[in-house]
Protein backbone atom coordinates (compact mmCIF):
# COMPACT_ATOMS: atom_id res chain seq x y z
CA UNK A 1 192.70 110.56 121.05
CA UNK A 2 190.00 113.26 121.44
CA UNK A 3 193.41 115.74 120.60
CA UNK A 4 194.58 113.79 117.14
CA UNK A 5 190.66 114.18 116.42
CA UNK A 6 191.13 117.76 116.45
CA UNK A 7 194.10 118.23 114.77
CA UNK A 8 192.21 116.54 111.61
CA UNK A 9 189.92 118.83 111.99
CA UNK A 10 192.35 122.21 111.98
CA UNK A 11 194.59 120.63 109.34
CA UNK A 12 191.51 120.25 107.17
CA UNK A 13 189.73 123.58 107.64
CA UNK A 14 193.92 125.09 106.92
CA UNK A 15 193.83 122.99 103.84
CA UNK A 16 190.31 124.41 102.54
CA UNK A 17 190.47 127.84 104.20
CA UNK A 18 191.39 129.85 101.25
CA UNK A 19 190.43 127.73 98.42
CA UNK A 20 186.71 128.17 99.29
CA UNK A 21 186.76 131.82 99.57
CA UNK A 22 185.84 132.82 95.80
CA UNK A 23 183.21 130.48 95.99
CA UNK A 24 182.03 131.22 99.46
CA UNK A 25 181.31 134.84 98.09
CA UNK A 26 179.66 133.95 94.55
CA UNK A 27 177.35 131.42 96.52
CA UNK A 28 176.63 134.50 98.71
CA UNK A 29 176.05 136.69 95.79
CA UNK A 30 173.73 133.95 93.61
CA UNK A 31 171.34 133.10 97.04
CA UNK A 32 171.39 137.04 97.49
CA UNK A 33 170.34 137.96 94.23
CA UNK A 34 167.83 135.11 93.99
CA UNK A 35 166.46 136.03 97.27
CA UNK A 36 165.94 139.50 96.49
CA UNK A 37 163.96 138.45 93.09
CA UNK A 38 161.73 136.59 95.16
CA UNK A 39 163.28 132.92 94.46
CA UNK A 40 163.45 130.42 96.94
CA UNK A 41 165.98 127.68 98.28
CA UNK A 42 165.58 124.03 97.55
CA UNK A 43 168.14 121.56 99.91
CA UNK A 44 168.15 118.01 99.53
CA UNK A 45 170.48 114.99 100.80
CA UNK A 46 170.57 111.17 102.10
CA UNK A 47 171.09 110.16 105.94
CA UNK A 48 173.09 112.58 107.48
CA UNK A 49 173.48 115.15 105.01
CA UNK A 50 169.02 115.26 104.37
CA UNK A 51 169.51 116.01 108.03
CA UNK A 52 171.89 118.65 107.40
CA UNK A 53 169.32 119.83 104.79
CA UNK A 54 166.73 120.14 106.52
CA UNK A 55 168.43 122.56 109.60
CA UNK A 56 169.99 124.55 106.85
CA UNK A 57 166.64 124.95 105.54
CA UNK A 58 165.31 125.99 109.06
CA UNK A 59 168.16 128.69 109.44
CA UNK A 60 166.79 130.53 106.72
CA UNK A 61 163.51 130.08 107.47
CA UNK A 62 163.97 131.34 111.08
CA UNK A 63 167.01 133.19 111.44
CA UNK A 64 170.64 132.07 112.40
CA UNK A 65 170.92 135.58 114.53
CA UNK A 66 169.31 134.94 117.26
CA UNK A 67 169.88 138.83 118.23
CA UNK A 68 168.94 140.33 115.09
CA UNK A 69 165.47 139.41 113.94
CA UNK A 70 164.70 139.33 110.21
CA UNK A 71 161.78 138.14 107.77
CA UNK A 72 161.69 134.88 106.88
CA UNK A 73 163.38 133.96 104.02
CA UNK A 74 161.54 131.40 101.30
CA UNK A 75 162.74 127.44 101.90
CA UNK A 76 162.34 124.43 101.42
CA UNK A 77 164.00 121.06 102.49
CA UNK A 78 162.95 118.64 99.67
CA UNK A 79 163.63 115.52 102.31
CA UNK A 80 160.56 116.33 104.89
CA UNK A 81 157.58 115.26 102.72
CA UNK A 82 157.30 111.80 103.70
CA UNK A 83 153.58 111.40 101.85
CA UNK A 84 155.59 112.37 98.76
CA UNK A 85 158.42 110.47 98.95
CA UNK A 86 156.88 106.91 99.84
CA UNK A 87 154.36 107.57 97.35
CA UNK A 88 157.28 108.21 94.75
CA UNK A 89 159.48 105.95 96.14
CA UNK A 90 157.49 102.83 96.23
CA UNK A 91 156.13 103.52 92.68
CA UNK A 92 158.95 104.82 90.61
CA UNK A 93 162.55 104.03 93.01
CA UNK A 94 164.72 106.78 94.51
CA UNK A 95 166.64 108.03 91.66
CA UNK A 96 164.65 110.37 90.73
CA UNK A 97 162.66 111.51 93.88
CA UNK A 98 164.25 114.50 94.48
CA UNK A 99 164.39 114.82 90.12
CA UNK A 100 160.85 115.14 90.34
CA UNK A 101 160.63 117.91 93.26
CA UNK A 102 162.75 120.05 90.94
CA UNK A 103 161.23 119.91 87.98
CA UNK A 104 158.02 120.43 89.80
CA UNK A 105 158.77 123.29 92.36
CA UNK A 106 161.01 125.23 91.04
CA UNK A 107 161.40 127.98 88.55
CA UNK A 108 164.42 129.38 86.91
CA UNK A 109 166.72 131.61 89.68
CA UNK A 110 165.62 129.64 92.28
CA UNK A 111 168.82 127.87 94.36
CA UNK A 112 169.06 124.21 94.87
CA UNK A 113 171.61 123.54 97.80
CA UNK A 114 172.86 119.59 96.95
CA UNK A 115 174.61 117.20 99.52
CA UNK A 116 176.36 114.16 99.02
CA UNK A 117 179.60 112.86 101.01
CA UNK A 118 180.34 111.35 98.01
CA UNK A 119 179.54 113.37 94.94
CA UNK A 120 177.91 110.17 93.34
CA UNK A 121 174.58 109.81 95.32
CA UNK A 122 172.46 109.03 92.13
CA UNK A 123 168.85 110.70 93.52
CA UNK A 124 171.23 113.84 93.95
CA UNK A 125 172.88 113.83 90.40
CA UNK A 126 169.35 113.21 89.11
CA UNK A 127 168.47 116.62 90.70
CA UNK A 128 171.02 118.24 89.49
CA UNK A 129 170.54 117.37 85.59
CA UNK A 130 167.19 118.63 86.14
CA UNK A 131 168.27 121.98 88.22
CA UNK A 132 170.18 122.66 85.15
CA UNK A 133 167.65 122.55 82.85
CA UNK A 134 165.41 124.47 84.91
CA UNK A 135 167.83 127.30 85.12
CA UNK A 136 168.24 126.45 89.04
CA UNK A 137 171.36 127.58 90.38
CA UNK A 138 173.21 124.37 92.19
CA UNK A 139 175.22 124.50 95.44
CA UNK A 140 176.82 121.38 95.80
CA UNK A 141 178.46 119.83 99.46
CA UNK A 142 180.46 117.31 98.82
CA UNK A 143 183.56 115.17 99.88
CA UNK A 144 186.44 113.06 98.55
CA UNK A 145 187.08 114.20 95.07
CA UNK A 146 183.62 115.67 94.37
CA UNK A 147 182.08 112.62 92.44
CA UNK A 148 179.60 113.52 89.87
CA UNK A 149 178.24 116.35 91.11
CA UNK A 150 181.17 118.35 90.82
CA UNK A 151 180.54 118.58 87.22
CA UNK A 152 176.72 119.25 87.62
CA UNK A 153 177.18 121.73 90.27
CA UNK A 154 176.95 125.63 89.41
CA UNK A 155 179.47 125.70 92.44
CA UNK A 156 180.60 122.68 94.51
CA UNK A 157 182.59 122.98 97.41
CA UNK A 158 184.60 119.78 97.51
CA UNK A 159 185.78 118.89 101.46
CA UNK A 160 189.14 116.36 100.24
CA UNK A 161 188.65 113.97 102.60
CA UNK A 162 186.66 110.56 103.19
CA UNK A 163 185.70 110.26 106.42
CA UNK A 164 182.14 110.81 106.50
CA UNK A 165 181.28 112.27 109.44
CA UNK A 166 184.05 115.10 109.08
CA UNK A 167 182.80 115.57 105.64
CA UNK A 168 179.89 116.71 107.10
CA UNK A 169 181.12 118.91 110.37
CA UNK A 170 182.71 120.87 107.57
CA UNK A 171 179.64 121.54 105.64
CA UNK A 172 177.68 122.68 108.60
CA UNK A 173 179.95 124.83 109.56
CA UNK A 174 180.17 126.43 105.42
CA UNK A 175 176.59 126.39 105.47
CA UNK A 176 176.12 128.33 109.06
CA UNK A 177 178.41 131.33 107.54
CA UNK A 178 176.88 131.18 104.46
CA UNK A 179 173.78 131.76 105.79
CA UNK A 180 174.70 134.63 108.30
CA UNK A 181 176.79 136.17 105.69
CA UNK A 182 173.82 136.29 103.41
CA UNK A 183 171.42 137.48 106.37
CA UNK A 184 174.18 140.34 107.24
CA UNK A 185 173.67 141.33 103.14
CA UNK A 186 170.43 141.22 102.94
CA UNK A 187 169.23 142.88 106.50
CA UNK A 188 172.28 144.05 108.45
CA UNK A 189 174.19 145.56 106.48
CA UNK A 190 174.95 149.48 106.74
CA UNK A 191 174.10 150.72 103.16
């Protein structure tokens, strides 16, 4: 059982391997470049994946290299005010709770990091609409066929499958090197 489990799992990274790489290194170069302009990351998701927002937040807050330490690099899960979000919540609804982080926190440059298993999560596409008009570059996680936000998404990397809970192994793992190929760019690299 545990074996079949793992075969899904190799079969799917094979599958995606190579179709992410372009992406994987223009996501790279965006959070880079915003970085180094003093911009700052925004993540954001629902159950599981506002989980995986906030640790991907933390990485880049601490470090991911646990032997190599760096500064701190500006971020923000948009999930962890919980003042802010039952305030907005209970007033207004969810759609646009995350809509109205982004339009208030950012600025143009900054990078918004967007997860949804299912592309369609409307609080997320709300976030997204307004990311684009702010001139916020969007980095979306998603599953299935990419739902909405594939659309919305400066770049969206698209896991094709359903099952939830692989969905989101996969974008931990993308996120993790992501993140330590951006820290190797920006402070370990031999230039």
């Amino acid at each position: 059982m545990f074996s079949e489990a793992l075969e899904k799992r190799r079969y799917l990274i094979d599958k995606i391997g190579n179709d992410f790489n372009d992406d994987f290194n223009s996501a790279v170069k965006k959070i880079t470049e915003s970085i180094k302009n003093e911009g700052m990351l925004f993540f954001a998701g629902n159950g599981g994946s506002a989980a995986e927002s906030q640790h991907m937040s933390a990485e880049y807050i601490a470090t991911l290299s646990h032997h190599n330490f760096r500064p701190g690099i500006k971020s923000m899960a948009l999930t962890v005010d919980s003042s802010f979000i039952t305030a907005w919540t209970n007033d207004f609804g969810y759609k646009e709770v995350f809509k109205r982080q982004i339009e208030t926190l950012t600025k143009e440059g900054d990078i918004f990091f967007a997860y949804s298993t299912s592309g369609n999560s409307e609080n997320i596409v709300c976030a997204l609409e307004s990311a684009k008009e702010k001139k916020v570059v969007s980095l979306g996680f998603s599953g299935n066929d990419g739902g909405k936000m594939s659309e919305l998404c400066d770049i969206c990397f698209i896991v094709p499958d359903n099952n939830t809970a692989l969905i989101q192994e996969i974008h931990s793992a993308l996120g993790h090197e992501i993140c330590s190929a951006v820290e190797k760019e920006l402070f370990f690299s031999k230039s």
